[in-house]
PDB file of N, CA and C in Angstrom:
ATOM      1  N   UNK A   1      63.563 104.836 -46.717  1.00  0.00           N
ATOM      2  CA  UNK A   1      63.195 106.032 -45.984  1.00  0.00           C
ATOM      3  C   UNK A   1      61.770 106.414 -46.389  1.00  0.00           C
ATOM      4  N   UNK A   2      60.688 106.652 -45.280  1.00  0.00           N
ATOM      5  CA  UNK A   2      59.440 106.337 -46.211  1.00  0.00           C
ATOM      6  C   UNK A   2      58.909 107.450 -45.516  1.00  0.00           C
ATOM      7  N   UNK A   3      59.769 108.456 -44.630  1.00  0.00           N
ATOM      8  CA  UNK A   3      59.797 109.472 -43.889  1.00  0.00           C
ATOM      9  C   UNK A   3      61.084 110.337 -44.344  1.00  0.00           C
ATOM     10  N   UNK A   4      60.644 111.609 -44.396  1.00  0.00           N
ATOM     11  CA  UNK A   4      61.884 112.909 -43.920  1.00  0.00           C
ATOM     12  C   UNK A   4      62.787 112.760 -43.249  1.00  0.00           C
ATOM     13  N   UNK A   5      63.784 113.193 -43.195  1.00  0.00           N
ATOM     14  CA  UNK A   5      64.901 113.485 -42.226  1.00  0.00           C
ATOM     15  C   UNK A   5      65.236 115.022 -42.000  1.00  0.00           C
ATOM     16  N   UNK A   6      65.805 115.364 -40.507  1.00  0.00           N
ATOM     17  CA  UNK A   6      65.583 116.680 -40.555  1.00  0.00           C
ATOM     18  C   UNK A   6      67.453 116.585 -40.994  1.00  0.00           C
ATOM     19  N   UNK A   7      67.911 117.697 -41.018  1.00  0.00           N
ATOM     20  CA  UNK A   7      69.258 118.311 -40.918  1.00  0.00           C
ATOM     21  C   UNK A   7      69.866 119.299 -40.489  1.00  0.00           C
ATOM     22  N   UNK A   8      70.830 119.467 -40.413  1.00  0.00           N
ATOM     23  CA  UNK A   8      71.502 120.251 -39.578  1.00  0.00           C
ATOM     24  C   UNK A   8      72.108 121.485 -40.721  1.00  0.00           C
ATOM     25  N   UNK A   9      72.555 122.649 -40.801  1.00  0.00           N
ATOM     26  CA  UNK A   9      73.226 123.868 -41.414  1.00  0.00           C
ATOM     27  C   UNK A   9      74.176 122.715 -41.696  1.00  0.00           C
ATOM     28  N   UNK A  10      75.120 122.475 -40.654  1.00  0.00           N
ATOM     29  CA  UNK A  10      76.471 121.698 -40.762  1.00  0.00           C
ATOM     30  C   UNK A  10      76.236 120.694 -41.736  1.00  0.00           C
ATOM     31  N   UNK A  11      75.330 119.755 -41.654  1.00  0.00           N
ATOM     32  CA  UNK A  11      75.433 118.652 -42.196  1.00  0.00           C
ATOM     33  C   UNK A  11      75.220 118.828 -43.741  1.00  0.00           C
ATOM     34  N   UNK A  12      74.281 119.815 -44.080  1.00  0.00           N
ATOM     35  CA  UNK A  12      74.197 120.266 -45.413  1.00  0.00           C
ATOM     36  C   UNK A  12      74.646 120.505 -45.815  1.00  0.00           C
ATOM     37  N   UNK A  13      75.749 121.499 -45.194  1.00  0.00           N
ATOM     38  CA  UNK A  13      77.086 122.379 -45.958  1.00  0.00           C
ATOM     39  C   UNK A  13      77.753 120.769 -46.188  1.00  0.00           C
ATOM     40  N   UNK A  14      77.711 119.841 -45.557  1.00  0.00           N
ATOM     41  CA  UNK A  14      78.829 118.812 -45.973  1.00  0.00           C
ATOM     42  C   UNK A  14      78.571 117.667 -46.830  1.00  0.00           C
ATOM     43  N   UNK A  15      76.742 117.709 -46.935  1.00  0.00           N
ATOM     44  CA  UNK A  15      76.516 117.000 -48.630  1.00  0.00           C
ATOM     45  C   UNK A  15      76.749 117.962 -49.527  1.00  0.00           C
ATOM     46  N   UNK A  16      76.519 119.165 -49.301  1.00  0.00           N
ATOM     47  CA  UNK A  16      76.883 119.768 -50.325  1.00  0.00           C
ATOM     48  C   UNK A  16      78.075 119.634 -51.165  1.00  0.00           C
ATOM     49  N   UNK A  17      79.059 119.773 -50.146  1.00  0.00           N
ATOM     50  CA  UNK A  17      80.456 119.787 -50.576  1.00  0.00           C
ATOM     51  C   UNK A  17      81.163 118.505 -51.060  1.00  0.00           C
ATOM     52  N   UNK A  18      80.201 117.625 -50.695  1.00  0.00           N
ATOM     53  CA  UNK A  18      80.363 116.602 -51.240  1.00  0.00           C
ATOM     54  C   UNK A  18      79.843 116.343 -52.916  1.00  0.00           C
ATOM     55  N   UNK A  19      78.908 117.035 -53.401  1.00  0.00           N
ATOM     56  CA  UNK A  19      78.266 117.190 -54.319  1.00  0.00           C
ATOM     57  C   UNK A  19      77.287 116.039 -54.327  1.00  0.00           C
ATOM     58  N   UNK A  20      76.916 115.537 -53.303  1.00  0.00           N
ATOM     59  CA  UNK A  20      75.492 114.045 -53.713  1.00  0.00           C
ATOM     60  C   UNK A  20      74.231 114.666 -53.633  1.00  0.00           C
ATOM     61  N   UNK A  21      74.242 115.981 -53.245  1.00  0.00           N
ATOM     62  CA  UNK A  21      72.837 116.691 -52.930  1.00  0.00           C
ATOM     63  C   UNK A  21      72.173 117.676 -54.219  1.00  0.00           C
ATOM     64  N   UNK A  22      70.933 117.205 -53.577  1.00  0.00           N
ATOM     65  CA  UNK A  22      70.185 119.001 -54.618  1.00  0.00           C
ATOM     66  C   UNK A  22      69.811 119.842 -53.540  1.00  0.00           C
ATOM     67  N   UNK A  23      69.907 120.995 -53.524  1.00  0.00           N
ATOM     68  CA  UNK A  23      69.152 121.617 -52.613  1.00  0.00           C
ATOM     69  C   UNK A  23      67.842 122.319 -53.347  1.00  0.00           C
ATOM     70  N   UNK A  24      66.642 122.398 -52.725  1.00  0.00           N
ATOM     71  CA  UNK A  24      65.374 122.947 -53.282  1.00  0.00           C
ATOM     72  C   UNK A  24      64.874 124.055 -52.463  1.00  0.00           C
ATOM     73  N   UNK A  25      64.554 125.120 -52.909  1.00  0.00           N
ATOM     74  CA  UNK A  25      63.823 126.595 -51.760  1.00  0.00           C
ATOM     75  C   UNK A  25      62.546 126.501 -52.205  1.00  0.00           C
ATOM     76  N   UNK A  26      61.585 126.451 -51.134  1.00  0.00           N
ATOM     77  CA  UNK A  26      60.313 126.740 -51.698  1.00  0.00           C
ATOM     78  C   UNK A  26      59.821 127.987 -51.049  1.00  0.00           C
ATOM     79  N   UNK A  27      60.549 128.745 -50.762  1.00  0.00           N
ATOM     80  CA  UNK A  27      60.191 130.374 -50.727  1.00  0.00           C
ATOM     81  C   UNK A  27      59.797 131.263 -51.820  1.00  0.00           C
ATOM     82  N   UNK A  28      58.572 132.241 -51.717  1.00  0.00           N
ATOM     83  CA  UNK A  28      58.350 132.664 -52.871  1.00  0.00           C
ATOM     84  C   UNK A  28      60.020 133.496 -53.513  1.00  0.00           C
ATOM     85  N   UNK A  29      59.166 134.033 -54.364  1.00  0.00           N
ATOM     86  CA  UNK A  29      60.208 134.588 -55.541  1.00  0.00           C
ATOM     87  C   UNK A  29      61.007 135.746 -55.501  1.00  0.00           C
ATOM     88  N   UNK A  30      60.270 136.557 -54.628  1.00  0.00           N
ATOM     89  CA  UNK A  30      61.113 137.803 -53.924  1.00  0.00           C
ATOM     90  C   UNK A  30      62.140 137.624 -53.043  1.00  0.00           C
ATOM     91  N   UNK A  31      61.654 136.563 -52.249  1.00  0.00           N
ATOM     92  CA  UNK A  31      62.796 135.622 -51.335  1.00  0.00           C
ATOM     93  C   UNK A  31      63.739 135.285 -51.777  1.00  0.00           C
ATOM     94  N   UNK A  32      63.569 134.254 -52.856  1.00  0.00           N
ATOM     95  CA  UNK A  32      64.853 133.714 -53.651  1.00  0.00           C
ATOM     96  C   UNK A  32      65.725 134.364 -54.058  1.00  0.00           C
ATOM     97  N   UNK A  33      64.806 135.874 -54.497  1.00  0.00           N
ATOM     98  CA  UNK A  33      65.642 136.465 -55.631  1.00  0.00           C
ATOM     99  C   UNK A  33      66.782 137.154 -54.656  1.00  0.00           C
ATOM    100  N   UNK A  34      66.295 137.447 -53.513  1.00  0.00           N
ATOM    101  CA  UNK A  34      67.236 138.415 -52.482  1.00  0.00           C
ATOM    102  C   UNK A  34      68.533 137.383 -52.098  1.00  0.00           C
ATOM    103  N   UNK A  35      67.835 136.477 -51.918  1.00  0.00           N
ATOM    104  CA  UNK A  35      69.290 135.287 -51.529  1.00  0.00           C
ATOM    105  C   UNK A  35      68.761 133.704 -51.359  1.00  0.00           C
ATOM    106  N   UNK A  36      69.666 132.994 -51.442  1.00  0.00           N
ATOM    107  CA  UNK A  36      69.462 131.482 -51.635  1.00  0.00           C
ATOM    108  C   UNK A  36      70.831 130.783 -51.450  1.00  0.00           C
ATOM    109  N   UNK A  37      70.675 129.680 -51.090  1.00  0.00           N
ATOM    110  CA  UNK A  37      71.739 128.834 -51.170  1.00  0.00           C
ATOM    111  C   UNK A  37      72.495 128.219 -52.219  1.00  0.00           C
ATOM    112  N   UNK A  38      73.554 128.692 -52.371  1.00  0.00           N
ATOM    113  CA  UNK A  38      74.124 128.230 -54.284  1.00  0.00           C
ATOM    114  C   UNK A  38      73.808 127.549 -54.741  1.00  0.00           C
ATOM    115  N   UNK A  39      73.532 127.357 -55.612  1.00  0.00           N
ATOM    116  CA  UNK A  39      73.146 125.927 -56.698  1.00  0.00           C
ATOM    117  C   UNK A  39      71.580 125.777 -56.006  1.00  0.00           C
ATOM    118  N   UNK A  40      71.017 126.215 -55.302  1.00  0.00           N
ATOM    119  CA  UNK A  40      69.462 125.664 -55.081  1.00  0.00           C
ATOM    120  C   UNK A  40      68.864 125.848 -55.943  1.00  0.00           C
ATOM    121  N   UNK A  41      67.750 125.237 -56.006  1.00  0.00           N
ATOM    122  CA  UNK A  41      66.626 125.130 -57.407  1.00  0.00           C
ATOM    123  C   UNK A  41      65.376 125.867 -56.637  1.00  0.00           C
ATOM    124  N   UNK A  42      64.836 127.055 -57.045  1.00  0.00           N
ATOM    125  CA  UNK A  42      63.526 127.521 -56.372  1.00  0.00           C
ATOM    126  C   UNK A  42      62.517 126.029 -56.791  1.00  0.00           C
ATOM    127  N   UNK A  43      61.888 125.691 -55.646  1.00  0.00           N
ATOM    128  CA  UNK A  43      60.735 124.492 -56.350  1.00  0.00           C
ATOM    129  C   UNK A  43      59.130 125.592 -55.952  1.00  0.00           C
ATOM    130  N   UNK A  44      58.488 125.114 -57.081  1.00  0.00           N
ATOM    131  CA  UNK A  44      57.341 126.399 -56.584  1.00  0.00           C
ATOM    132  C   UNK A  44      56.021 125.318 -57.611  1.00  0.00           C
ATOM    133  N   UNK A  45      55.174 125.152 -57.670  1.00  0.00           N
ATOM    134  CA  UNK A  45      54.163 124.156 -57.939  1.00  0.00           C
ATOM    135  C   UNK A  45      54.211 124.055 -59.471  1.00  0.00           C
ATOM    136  N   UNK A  46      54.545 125.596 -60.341  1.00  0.00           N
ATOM    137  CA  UNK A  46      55.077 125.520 -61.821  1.00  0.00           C
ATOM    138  C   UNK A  46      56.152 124.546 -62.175  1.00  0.00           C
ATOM    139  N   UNK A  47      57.322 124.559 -61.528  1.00  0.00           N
ATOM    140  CA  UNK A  47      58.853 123.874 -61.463  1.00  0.00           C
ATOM    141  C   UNK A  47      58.498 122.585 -60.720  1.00  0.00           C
ATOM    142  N   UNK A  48      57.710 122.061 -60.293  1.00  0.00           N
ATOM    143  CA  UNK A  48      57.665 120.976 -59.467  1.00  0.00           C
ATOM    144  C   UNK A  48      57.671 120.115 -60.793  1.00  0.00           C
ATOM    145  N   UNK A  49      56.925 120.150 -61.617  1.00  0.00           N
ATOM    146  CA  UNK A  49      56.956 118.848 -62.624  1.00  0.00           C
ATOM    147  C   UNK A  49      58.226 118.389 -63.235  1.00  0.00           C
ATOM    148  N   UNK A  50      58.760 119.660 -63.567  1.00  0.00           N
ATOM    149  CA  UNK A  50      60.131 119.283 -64.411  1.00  0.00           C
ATOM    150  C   UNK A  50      61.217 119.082 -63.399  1.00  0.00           C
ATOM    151  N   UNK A  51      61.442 119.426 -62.274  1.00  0.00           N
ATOM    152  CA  UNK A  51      62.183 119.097 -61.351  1.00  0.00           C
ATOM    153  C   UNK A  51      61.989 117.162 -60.888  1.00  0.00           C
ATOM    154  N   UNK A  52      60.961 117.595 -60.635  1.00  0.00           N
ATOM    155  CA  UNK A  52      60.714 115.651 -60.863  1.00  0.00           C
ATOM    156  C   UNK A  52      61.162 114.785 -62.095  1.00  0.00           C
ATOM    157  N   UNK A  53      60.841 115.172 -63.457  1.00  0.00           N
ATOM    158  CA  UNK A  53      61.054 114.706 -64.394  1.00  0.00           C
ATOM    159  C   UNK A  53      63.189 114.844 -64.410  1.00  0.00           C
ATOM    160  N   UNK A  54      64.076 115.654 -64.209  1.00  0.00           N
ATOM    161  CA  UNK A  54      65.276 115.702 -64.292  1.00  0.00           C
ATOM    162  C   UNK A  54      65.897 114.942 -63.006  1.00  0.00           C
ATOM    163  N   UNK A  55      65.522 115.101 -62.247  1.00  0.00           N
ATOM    164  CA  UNK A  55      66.117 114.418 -61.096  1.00  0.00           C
ATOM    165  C   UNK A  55      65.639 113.369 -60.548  1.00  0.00           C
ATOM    166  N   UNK A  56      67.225 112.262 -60.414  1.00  0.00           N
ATOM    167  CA  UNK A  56      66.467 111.071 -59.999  1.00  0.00           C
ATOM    168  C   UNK A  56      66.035 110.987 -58.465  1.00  0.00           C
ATOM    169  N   UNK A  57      65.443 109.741 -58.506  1.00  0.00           N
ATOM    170  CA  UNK A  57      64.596 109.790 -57.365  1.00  0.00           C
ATOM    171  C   UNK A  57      65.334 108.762 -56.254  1.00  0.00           C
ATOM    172  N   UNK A  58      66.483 108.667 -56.247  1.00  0.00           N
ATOM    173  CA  UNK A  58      67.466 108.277 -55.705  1.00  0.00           C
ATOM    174  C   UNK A  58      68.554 109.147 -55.178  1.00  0.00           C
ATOM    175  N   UNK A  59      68.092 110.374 -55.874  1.00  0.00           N
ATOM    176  CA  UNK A  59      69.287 111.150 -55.758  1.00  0.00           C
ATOM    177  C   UNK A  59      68.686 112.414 -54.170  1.00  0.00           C
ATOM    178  N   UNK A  60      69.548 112.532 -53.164  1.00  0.00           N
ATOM    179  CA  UNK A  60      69.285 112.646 -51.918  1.00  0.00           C
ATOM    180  C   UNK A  60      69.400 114.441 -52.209  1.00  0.00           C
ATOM    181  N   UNK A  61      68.042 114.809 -51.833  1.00  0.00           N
ATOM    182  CA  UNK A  61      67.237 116.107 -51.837  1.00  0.00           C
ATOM    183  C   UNK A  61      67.333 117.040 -50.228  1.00  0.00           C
ATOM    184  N   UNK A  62      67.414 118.256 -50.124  1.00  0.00           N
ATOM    185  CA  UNK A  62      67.656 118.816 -48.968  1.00  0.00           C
ATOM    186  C   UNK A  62      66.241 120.350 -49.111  1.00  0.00           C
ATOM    187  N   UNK A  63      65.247 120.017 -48.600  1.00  0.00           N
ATOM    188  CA  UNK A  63      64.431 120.981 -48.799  1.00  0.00           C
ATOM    189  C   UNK A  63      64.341 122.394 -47.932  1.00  0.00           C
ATOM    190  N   UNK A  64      64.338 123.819 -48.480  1.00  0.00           N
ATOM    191  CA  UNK A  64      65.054 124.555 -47.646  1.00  0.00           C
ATOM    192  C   UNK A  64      63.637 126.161 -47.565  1.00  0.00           C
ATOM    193  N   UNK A  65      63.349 125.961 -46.503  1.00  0.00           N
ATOM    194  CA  UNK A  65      62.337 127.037 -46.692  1.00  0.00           C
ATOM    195  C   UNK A  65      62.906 128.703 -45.649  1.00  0.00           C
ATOM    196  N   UNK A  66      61.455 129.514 -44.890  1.00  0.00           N
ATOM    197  CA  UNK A  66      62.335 130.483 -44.426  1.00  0.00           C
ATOM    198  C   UNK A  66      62.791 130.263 -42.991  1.00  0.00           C
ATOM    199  N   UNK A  67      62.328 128.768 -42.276  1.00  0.00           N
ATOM    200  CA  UNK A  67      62.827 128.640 -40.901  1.00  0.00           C
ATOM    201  C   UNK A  67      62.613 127.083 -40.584  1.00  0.00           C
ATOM    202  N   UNK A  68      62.519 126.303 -41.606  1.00  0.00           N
ATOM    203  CA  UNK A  68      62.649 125.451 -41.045  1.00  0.00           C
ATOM    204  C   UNK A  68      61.072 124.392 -41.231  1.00  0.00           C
ATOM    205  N   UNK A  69      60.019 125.103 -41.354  1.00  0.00           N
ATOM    206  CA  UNK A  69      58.819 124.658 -41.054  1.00  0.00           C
ATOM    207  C   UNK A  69      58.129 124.131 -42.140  1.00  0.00           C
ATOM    208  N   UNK A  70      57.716 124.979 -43.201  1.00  0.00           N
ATOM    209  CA  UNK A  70      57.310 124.762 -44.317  1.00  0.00           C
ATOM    210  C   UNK A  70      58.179 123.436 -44.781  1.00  0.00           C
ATOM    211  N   UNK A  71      59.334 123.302 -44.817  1.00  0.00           N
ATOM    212  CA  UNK A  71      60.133 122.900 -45.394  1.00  0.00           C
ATOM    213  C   UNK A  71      59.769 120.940 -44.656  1.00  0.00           C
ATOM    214  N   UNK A  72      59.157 121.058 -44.154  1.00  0.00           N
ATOM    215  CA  UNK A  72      58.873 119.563 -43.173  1.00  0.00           C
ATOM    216  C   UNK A  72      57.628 118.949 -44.276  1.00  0.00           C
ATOM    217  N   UNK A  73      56.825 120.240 -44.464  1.00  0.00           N
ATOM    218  CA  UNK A  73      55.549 119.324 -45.366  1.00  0.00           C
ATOM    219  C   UNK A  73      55.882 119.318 -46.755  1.00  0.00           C
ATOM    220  N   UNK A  74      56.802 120.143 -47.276  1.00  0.00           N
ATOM    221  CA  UNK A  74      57.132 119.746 -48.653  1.00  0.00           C
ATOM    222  C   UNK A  74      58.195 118.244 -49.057  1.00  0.00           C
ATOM    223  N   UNK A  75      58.937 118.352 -47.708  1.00  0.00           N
ATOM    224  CA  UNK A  75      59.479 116.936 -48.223  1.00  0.00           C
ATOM    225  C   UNK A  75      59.088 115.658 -48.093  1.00  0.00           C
ATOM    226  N   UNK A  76      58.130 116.160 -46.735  1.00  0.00           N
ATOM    227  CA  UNK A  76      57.271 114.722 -47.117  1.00  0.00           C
ATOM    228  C   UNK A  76      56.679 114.522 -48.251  1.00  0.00           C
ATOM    229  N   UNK A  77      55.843 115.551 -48.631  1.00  0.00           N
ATOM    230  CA  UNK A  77      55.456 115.211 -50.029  1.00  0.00           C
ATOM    231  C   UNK A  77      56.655 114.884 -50.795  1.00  0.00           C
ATOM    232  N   UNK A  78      57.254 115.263 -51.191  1.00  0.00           N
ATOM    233  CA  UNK A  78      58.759 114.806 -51.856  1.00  0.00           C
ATOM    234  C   UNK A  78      58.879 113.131 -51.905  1.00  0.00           C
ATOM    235  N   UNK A  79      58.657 112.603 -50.108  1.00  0.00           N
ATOM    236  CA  UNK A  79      58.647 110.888 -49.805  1.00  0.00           C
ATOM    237  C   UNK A  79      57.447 110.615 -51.078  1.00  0.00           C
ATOM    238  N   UNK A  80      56.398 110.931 -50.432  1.00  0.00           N
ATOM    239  CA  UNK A  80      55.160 110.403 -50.859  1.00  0.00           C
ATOM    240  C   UNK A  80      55.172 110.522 -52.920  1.00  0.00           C
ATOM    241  N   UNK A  81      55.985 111.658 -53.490  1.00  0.00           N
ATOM    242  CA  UNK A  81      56.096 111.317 -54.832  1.00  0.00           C
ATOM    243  C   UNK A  81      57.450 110.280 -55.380  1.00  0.00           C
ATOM    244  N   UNK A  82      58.008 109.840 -54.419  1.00  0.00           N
ATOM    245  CA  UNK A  82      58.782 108.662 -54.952  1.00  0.00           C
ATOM    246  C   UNK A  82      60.466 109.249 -54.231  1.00  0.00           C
ATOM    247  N   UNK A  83      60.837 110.382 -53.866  1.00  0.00           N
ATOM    248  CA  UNK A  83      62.216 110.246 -53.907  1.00  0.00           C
ATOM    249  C   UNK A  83      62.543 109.552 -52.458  1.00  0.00           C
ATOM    250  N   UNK A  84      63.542 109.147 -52.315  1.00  0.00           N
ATOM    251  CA  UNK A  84      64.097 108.191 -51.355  1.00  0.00           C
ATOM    252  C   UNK A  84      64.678 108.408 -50.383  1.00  0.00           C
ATOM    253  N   UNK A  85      65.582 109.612 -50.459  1.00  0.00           N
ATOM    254  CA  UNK A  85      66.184 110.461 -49.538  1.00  0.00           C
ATOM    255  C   UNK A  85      65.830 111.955 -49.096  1.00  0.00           C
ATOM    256  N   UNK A  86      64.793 112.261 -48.448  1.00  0.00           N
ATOM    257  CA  UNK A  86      65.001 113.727 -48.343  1.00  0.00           C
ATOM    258  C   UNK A  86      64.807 114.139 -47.101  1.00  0.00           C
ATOM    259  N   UNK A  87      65.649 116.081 -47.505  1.00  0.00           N
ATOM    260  CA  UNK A  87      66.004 116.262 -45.598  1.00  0.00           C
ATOM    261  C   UNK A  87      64.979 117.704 -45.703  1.00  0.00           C
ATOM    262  N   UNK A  88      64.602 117.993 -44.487  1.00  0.00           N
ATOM    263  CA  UNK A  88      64.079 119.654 -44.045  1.00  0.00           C
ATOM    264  C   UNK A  88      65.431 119.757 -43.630  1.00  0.00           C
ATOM    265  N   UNK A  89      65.563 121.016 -44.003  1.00  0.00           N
ATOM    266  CA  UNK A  89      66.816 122.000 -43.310  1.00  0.00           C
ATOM    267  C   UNK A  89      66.361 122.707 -42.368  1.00  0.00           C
ATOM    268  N   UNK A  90      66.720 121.760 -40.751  1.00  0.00           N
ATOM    269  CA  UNK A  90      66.443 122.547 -39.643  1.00  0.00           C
ATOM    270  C   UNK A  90      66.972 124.680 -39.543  1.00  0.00           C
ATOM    271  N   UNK A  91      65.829 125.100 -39.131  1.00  0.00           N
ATOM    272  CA  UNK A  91      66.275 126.370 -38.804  1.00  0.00           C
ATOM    273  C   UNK A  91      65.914 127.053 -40.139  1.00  0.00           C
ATOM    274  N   UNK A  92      65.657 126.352 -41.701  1.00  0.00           N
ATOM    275  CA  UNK A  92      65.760 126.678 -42.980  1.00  0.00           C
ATOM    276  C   UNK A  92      66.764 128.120 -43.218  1.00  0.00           C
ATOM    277  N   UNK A  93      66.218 129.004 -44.497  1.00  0.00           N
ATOM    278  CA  UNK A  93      67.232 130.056 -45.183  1.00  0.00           C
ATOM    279  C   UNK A  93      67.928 130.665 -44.140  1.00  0.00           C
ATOM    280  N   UNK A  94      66.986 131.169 -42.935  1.00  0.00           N
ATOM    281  CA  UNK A  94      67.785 132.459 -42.058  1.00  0.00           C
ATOM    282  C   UNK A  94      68.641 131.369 -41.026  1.00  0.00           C
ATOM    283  N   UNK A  95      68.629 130.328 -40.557  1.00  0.00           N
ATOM    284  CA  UNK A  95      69.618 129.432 -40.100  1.00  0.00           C
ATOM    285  C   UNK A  95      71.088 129.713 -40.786  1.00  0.00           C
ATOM    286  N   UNK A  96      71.029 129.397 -42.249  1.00  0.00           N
ATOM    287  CA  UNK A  96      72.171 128.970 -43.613  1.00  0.00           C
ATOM    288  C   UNK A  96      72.688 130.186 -43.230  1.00  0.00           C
ATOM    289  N   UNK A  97      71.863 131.115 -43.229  1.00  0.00           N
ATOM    290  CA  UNK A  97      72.297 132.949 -43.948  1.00  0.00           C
ATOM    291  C   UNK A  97      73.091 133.429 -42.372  1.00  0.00           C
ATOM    292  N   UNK A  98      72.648 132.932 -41.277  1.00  0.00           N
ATOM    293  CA  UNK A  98      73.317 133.206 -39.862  1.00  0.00           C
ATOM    294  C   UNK A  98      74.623 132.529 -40.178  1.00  0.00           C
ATOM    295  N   UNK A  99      74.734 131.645 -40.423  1.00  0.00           N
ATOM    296  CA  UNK A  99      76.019 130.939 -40.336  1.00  0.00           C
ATOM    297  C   UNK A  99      76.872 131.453 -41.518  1.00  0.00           C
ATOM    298  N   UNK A 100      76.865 132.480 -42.197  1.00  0.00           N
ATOM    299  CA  UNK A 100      77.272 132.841 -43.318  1.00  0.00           C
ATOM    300  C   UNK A 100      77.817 132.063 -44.069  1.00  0.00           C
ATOM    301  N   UNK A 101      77.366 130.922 -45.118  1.00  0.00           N
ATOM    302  CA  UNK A 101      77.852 130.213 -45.469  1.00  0.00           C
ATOM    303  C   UNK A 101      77.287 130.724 -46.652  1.00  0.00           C
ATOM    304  N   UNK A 102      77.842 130.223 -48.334  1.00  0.00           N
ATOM    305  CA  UNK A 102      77.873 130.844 -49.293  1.00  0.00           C
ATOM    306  C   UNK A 102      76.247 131.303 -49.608  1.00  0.00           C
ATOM    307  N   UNK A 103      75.944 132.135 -50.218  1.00  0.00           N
ATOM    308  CA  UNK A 103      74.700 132.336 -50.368  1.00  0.00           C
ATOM    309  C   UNK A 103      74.704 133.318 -51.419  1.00  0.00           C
ATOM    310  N   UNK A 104      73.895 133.042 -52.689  1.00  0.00           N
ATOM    311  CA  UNK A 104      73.496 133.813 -54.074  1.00  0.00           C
ATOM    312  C   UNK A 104      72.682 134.651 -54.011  1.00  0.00           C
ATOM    313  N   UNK A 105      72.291 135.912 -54.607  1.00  0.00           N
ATOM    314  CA  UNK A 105      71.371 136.237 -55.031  1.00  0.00           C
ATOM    315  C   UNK A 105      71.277 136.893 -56.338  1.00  0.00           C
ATOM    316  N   UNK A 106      70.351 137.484 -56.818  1.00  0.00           N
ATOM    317  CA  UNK A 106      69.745 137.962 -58.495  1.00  0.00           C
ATOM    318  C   UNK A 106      69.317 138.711 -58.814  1.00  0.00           C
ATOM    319  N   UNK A 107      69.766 140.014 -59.565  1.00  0.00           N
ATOM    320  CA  UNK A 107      69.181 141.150 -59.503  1.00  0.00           C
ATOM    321  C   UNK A 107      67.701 140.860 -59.824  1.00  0.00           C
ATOM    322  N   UNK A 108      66.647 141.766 -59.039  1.00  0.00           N
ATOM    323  CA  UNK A 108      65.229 141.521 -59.757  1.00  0.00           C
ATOM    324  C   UNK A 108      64.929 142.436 -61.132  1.00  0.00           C
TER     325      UNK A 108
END
């Protein structure tokens, strides 16, 4: 895969549940903190190194921004630093958050 893949709400909820996925938000921090998709990892240019360094690069990535857009040029970059599998989450956070499917947030 030497390209992105987009995805679907549905299809995510069902790597998820499968557990083969990471999910990543690259929404700033006020964003995250209000809500996110469980288990997502905020990726933000600080966290980008060590997120690379823990996770393999085999292991199939789902990048999740606030609609969908952003979320297209970060995973390409994602291709272009070595991982093998990764998706934009069509529609990104407010897609997930319409479909009410589980979603975290953190007191600030």
């Amino acid at each position: 895969m030497e390209q992105f893949a987009h995805i679907s709400v549905q299809q995510a909820q069902q790597k998820l549940s499968e557990g083969t996925v990471r999910v990543v938000d690259i929404r700033d921090d006020a964003a995250f903190a209000a809500g996110h998709i469980k288990d997502s990892t905020q990726l933000t240019n600080g966290s980008l190194h060590s997120f690379m360094s823990e996770v393999e690069f085999d292991t199939p990535v789902i990048v999740c921004c606030y609609h969908g857009i952003s979320s297209q040029q970060a995973a390409q970059f994602l291709i272009h630093q070595g991982f093998e599998e990764v998706y934009s989450l069509d529609g990104g956070f407010e897609a997930w958050r319409k479909e009410q499917i589980s979603v975290t947030s953190q007191e600030i």
